[in-house]
PDB file of N, CA and C in Angstrom:
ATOM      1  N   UNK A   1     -25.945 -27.078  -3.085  1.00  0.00           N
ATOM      2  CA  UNK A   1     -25.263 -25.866  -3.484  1.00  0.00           C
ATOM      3  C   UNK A   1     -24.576 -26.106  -4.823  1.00  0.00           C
ATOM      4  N   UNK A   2     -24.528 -25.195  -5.828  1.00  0.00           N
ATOM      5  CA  UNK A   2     -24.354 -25.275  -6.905  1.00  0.00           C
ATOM      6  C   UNK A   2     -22.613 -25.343  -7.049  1.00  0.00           C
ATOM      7  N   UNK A   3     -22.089 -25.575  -8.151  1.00  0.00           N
ATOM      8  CA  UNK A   3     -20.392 -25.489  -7.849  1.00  0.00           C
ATOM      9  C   UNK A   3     -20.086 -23.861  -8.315  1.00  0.00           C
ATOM     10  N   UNK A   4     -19.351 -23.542  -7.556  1.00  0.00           N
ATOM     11  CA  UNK A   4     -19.240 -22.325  -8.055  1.00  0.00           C
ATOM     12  C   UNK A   4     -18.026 -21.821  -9.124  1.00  0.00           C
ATOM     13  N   UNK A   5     -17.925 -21.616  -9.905  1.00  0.00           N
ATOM     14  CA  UNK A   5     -16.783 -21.692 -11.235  1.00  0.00           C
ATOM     15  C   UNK A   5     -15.948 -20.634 -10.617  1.00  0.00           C
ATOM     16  N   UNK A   6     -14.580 -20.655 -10.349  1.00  0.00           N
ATOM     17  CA  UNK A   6     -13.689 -19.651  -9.467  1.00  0.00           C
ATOM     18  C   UNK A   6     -12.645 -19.275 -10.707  1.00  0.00           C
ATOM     19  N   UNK A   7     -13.000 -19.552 -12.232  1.00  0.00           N
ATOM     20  CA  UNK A   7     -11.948 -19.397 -13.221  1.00  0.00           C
ATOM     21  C   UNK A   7     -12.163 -17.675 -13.775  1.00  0.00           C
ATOM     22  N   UNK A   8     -10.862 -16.933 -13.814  1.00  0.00           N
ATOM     23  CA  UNK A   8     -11.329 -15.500 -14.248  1.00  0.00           C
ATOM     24  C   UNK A   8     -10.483 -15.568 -15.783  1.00  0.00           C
ATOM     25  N   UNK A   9     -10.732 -14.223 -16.217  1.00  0.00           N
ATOM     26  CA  UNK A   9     -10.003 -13.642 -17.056  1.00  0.00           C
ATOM     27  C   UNK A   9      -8.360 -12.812 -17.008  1.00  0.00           C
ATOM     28  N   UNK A  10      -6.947 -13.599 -17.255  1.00  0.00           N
ATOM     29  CA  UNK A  10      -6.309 -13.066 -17.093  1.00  0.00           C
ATOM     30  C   UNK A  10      -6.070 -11.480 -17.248  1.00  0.00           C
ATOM     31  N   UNK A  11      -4.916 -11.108 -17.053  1.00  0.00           N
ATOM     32  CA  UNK A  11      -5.199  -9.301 -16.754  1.00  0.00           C
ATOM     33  C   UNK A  11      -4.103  -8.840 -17.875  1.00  0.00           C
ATOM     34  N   UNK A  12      -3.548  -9.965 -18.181  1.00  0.00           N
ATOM     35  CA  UNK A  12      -2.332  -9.584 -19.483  1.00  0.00           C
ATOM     36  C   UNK A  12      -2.951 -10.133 -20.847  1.00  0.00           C
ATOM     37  N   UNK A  13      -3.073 -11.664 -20.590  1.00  0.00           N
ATOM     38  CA  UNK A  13      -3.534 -11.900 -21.920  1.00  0.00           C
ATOM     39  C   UNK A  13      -5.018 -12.339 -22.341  1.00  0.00           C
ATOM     40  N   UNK A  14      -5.512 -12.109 -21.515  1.00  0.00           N
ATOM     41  CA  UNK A  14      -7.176 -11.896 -21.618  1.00  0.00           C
ATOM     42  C   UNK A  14      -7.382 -13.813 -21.732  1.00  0.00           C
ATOM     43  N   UNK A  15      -6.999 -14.466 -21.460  1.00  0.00           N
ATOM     44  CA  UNK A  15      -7.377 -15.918 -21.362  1.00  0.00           C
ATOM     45  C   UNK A  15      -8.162 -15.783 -19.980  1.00  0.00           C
ATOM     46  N   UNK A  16      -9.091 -17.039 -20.710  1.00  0.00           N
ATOM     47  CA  UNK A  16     -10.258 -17.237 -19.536  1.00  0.00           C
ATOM     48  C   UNK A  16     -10.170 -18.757 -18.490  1.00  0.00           C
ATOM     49  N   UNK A  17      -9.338 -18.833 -17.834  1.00  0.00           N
ATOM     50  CA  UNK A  17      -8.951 -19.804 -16.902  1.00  0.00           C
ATOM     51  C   UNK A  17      -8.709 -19.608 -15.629  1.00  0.00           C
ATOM     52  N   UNK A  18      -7.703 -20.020 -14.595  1.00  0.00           N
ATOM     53  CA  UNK A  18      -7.710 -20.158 -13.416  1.00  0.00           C
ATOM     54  C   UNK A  18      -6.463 -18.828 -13.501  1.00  0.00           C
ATOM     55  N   UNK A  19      -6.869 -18.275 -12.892  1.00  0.00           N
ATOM     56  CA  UNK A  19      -5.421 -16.619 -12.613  1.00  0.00           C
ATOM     57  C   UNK A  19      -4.751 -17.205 -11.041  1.00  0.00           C
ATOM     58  N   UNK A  20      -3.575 -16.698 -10.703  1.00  0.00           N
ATOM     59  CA  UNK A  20      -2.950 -16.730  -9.667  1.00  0.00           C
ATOM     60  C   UNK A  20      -3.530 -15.333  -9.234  1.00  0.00           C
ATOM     61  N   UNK A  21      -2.730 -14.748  -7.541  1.00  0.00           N
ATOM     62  CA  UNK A  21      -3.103 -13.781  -7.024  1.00  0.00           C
ATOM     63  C   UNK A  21      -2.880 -12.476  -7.657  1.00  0.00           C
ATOM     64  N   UNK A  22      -1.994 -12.811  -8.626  1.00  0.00           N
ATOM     65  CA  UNK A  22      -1.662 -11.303  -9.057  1.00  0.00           C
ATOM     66  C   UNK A  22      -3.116 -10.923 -10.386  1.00  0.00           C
ATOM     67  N   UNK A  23      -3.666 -12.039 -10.829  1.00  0.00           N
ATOM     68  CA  UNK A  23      -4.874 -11.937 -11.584  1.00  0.00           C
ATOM     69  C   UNK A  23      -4.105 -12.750 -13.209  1.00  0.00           C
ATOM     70  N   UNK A  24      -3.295 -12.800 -12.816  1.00  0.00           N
ATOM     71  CA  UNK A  24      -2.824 -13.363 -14.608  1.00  0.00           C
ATOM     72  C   UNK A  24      -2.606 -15.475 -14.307  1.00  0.00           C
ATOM     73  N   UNK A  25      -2.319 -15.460 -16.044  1.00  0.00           N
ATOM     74  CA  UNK A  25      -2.512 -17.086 -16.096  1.00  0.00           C
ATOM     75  C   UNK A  25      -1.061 -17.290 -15.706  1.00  0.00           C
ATOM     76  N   UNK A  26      -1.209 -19.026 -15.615  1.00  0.00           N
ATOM     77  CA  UNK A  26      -0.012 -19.666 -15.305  1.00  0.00           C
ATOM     78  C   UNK A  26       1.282 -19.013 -16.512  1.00  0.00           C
ATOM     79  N   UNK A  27       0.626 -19.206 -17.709  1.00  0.00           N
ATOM     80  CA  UNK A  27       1.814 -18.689 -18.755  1.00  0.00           C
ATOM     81  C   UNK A  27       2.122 -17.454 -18.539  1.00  0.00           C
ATOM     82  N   UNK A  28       1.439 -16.767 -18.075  1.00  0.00           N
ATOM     83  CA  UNK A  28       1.761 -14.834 -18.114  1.00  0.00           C
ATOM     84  C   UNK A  28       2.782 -14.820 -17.220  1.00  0.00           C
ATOM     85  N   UNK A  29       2.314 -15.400 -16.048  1.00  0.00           N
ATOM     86  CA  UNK A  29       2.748 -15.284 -14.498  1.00  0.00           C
ATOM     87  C   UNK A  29       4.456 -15.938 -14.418  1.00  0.00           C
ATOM     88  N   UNK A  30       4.318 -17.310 -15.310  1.00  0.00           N
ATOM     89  CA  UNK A  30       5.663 -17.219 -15.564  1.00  0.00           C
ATOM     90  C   UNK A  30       6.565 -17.122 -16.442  1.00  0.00           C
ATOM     91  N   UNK A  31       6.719 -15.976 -17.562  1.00  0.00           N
ATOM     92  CA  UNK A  31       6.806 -15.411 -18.763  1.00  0.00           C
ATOM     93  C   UNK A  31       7.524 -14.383 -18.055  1.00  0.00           C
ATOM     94  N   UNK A  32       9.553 -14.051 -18.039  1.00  0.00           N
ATOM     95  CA  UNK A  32       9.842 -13.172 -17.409  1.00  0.00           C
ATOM     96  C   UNK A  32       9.621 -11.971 -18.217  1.00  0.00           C
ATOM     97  N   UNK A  33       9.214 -10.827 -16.821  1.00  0.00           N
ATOM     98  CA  UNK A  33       9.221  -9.544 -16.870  1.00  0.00           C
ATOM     99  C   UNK A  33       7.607  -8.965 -16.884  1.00  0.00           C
ATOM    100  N   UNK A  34       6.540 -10.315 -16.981  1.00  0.00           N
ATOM    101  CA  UNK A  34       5.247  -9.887 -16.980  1.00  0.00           C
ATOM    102  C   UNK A  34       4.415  -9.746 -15.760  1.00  0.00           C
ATOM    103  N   UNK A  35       5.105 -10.925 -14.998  1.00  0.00           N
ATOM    104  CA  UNK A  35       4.644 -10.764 -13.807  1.00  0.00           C
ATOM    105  C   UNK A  35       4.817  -9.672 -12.860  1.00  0.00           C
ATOM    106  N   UNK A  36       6.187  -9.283 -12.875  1.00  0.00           N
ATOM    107  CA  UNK A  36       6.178  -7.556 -12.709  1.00  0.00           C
ATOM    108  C   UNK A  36       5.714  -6.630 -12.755  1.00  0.00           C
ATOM    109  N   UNK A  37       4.988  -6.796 -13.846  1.00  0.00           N
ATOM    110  CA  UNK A  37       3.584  -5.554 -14.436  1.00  0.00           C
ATOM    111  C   UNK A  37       2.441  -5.440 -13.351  1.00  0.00           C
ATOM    112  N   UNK A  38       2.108  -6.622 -13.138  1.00  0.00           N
ATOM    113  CA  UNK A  38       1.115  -6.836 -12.073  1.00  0.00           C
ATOM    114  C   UNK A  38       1.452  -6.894 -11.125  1.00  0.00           C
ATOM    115  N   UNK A  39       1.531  -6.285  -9.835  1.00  0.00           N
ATOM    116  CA  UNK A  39       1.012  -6.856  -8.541  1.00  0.00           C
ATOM    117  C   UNK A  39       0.794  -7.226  -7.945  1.00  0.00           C
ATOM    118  N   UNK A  40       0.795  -8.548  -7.339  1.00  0.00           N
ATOM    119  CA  UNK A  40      -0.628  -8.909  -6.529  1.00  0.00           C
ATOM    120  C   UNK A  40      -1.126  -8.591  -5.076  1.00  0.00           C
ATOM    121  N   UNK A  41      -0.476  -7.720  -4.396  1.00  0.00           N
ATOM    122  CA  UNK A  41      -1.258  -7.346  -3.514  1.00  0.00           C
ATOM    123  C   UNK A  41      -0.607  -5.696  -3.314  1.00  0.00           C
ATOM    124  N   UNK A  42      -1.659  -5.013  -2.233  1.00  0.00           N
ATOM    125  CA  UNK A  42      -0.794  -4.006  -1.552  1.00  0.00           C
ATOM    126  C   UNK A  42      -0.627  -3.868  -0.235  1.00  0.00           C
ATOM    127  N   UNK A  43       0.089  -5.235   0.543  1.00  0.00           N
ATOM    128  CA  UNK A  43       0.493  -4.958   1.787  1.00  0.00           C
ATOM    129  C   UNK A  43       1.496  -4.279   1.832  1.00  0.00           C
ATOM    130  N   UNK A  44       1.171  -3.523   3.205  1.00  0.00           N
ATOM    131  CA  UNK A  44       2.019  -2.894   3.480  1.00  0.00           C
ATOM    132  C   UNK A  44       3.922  -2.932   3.948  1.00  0.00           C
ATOM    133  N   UNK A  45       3.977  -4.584   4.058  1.00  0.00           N
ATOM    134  CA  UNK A  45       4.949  -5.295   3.952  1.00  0.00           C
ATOM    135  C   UNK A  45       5.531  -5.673   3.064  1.00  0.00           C
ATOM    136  N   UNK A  46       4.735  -5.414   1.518  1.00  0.00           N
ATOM    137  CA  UNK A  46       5.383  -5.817   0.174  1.00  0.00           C
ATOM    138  C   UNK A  46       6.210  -4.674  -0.255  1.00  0.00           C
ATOM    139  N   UNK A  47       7.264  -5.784  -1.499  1.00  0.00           N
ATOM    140  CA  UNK A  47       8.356  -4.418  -1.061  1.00  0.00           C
ATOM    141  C   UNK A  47       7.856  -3.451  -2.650  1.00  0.00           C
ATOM    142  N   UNK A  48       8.261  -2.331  -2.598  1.00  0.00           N
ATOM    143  CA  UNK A  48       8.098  -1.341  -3.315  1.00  0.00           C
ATOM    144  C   UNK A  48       9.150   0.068  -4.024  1.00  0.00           C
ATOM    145  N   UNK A  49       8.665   0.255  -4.586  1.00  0.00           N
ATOM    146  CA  UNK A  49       9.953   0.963  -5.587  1.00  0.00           C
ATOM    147  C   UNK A  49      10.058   2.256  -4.652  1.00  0.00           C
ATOM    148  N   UNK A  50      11.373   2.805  -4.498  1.00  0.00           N
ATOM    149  CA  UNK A  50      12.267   3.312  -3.648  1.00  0.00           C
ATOM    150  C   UNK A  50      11.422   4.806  -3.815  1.00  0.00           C
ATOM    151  N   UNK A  51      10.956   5.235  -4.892  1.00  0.00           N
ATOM    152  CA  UNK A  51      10.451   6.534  -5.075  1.00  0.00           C
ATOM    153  C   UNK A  51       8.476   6.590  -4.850  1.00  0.00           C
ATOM    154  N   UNK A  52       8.242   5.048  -4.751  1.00  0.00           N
ATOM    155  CA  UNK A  52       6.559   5.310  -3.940  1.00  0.00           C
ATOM    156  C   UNK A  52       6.711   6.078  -2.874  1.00  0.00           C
ATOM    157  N   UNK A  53       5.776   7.068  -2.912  1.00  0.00           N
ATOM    158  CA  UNK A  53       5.175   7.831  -1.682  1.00  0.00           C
ATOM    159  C   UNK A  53       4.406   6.925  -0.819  1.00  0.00           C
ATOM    160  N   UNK A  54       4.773   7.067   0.681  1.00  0.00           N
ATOM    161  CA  UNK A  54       3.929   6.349   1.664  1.00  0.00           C
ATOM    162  C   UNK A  54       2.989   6.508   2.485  1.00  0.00           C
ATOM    163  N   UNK A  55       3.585   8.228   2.062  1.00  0.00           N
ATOM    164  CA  UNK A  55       2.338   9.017   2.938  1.00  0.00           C
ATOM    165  C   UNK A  55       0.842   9.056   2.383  1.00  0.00           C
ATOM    166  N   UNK A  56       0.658   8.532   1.176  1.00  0.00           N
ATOM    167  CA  UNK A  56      -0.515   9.404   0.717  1.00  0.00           C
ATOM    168  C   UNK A  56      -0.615  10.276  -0.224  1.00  0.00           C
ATOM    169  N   UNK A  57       0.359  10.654  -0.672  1.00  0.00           N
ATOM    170  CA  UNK A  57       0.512  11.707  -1.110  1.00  0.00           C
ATOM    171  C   UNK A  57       0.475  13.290  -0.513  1.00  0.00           C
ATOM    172  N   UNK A  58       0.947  12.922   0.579  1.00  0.00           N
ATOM    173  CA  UNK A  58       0.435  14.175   1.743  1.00  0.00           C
ATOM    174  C   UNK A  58       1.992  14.607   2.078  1.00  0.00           C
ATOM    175  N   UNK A  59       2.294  15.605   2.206  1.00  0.00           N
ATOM    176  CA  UNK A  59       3.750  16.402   2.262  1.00  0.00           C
ATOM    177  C   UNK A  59       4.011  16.085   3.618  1.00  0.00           C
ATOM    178  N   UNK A  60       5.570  15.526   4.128  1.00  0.00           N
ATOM    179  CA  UNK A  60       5.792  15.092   5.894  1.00  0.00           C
ATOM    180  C   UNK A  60       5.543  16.953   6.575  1.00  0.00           C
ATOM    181  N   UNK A  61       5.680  16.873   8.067  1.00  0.00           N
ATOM    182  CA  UNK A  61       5.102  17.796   8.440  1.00  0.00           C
ATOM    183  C   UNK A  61       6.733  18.470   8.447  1.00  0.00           C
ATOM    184  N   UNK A  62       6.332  20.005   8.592  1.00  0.00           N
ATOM    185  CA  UNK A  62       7.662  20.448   8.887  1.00  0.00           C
ATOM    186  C   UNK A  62       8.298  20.737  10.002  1.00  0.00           C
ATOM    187  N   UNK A  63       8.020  20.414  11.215  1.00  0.00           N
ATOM    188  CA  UNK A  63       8.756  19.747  12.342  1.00  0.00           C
ATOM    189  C   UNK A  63       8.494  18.560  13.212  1.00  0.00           C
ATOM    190  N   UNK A  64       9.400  17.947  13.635  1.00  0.00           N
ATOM    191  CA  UNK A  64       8.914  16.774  14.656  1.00  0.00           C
ATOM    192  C   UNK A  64       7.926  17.275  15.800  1.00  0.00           C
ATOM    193  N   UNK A  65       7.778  16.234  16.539  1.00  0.00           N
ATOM    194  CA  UNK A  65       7.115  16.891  17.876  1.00  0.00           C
ATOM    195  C   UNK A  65       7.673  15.765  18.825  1.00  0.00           C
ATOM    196  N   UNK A  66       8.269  16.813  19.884  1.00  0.00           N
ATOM    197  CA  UNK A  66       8.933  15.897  21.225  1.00  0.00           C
ATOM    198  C   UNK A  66       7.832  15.303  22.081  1.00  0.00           C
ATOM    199  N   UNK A  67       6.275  14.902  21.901  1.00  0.00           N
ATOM    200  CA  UNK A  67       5.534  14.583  22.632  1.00  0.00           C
ATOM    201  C   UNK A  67       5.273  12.820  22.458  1.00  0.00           C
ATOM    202  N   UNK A  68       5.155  12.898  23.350  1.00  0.00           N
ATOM    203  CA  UNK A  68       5.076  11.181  23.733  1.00  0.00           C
ATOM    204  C   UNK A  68       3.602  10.614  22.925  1.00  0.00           C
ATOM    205  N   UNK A  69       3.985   9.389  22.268  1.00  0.00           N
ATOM    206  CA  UNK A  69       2.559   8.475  21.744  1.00  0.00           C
ATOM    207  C   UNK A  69       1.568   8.192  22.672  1.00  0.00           C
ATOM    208  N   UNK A  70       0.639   8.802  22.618  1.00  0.00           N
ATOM    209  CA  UNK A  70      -0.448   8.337  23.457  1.00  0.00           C
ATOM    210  C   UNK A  70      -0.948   9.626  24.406  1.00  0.00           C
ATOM    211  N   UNK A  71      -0.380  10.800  24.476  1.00  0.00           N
ATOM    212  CA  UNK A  71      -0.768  11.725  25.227  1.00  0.00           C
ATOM    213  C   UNK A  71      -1.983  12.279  24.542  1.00  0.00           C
ATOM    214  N   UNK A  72      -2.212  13.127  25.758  1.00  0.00           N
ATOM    215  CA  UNK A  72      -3.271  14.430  24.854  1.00  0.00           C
ATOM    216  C   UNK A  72      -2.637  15.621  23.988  1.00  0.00           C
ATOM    217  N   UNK A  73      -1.523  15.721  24.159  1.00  0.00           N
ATOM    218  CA  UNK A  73      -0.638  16.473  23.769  1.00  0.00           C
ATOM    219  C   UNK A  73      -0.211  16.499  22.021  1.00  0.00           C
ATOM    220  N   UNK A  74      -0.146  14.840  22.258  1.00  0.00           N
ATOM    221  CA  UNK A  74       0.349  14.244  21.080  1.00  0.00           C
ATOM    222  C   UNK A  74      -0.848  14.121  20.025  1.00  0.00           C
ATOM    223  N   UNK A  75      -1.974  14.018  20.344  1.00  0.00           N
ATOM    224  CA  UNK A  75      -3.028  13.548  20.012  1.00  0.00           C
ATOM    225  C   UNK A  75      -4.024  15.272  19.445  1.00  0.00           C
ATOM    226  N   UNK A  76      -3.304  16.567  20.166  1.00  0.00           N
ATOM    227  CA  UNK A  76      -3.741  17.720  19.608  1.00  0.00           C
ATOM    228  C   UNK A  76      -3.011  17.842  18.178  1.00  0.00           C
ATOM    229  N   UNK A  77      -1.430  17.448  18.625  1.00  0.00           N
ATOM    230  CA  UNK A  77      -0.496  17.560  17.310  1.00  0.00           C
ATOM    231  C   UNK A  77      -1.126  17.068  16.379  1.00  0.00           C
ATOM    232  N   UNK A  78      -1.843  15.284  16.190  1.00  0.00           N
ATOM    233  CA  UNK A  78      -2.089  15.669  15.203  1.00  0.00           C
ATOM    234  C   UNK A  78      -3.700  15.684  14.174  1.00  0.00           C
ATOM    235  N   UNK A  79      -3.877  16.137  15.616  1.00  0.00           N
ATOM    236  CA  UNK A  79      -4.999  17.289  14.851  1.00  0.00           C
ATOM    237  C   UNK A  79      -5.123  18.291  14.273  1.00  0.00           C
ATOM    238  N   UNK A  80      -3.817  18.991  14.810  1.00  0.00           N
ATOM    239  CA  UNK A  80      -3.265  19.832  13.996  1.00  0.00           C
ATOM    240  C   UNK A  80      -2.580  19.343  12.537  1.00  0.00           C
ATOM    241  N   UNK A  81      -2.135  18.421  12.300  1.00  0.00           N
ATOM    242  CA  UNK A  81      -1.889  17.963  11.260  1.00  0.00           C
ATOM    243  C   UNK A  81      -2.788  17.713  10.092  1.00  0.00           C
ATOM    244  N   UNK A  82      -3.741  16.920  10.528  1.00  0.00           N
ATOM    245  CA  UNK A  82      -5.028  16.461  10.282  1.00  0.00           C
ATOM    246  C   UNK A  82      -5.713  17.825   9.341  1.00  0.00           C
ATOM    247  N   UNK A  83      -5.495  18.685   9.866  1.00  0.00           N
ATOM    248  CA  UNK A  83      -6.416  20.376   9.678  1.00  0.00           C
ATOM    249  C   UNK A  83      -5.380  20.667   8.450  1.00  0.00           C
ATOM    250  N   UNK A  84      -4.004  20.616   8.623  1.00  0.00           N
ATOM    251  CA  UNK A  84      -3.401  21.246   8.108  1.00  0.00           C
ATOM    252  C   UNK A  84      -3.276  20.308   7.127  1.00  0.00           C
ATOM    253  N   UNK A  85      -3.359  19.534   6.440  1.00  0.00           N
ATOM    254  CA  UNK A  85      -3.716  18.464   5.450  1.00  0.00           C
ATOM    255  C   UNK A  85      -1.745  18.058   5.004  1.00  0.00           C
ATOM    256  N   UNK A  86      -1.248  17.151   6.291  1.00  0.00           N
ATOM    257  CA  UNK A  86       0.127  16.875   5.908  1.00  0.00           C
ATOM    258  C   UNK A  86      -0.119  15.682   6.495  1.00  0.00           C
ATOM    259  N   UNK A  87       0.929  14.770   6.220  1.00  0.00           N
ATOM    260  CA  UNK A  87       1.426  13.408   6.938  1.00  0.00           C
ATOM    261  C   UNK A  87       1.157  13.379   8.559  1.00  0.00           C
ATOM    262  N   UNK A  88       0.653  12.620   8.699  1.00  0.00           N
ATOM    263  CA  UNK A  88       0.674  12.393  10.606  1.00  0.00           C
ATOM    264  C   UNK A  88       1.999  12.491  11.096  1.00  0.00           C
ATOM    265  N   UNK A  89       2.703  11.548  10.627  1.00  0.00           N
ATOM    266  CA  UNK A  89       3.956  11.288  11.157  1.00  0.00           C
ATOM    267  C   UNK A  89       4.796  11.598  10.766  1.00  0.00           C
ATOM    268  N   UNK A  90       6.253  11.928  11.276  1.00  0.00           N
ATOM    269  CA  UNK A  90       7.501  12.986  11.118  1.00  0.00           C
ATOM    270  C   UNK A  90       8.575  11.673  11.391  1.00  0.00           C
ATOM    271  N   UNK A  91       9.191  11.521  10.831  1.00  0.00           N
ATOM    272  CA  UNK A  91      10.111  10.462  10.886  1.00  0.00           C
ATOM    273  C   UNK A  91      11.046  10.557  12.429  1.00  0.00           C
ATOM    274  N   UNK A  92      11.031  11.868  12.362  1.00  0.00           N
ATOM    275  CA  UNK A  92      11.797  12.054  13.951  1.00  0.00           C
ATOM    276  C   UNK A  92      10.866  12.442  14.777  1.00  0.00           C
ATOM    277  N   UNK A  93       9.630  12.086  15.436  1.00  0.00           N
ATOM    278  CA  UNK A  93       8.776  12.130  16.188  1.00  0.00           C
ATOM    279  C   UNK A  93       9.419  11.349  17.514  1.00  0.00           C
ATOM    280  N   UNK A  94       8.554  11.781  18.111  1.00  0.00           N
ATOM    281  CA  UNK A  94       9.532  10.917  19.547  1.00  0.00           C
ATOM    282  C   UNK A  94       8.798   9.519  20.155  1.00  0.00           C
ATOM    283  N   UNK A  95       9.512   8.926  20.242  1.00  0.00           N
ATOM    284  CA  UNK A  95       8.780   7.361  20.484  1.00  0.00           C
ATOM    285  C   UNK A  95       9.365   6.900  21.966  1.00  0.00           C
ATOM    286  N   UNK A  96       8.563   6.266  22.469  1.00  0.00           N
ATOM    287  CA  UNK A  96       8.824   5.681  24.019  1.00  0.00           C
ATOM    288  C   UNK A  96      10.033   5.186  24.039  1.00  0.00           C
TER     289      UNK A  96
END
């Protein structure tokens, strides 16, 4: 098996070497305020600026629903949601 060359092109300063996860070089990556620019992932556990939308871009619905997770009940709601092209979830939805 051949070696496989795993070196990219940084994403700031276009150098062609080994990038960390966010895609930039060792110098970019630790050069304050650049690494910021980039990213490197989008879990959903990483933290994020206070005004990202989480929904999607999809408007929350305009009422909760007192139905339990896992019903059929719950599961029409949000199909109804679904149709009506809003957020699944209502921050005050009712949870077990």
């Amino acid at each position: 098996m051949p070696y496989k060359d795993f070196r990219r092109i940084c994403r700031h300063c276009q150098y062609e070497g080994n990038t960390y996860g966010a895609g930039i070089c060792w110098k970019c990556y630790y050069t304050p305020g650049i690494r910021k620019l980039y990213p490197s992932c989008k879990s959903k556990f990483a933290p994020r600026p206070e005004n990202e939308d989480i929904n999607g871009g999809y408007s929350p619905p305009s009422c909760p629903t007192a139905t339990l997770p896992g019903t059929d009940e719950k599961i029409a709601v949000l199909a109804e949601r679904l149709k009506q092209r809003v957020s699944l979830w209502h921050p005050h939805d009712a949870q077990r």
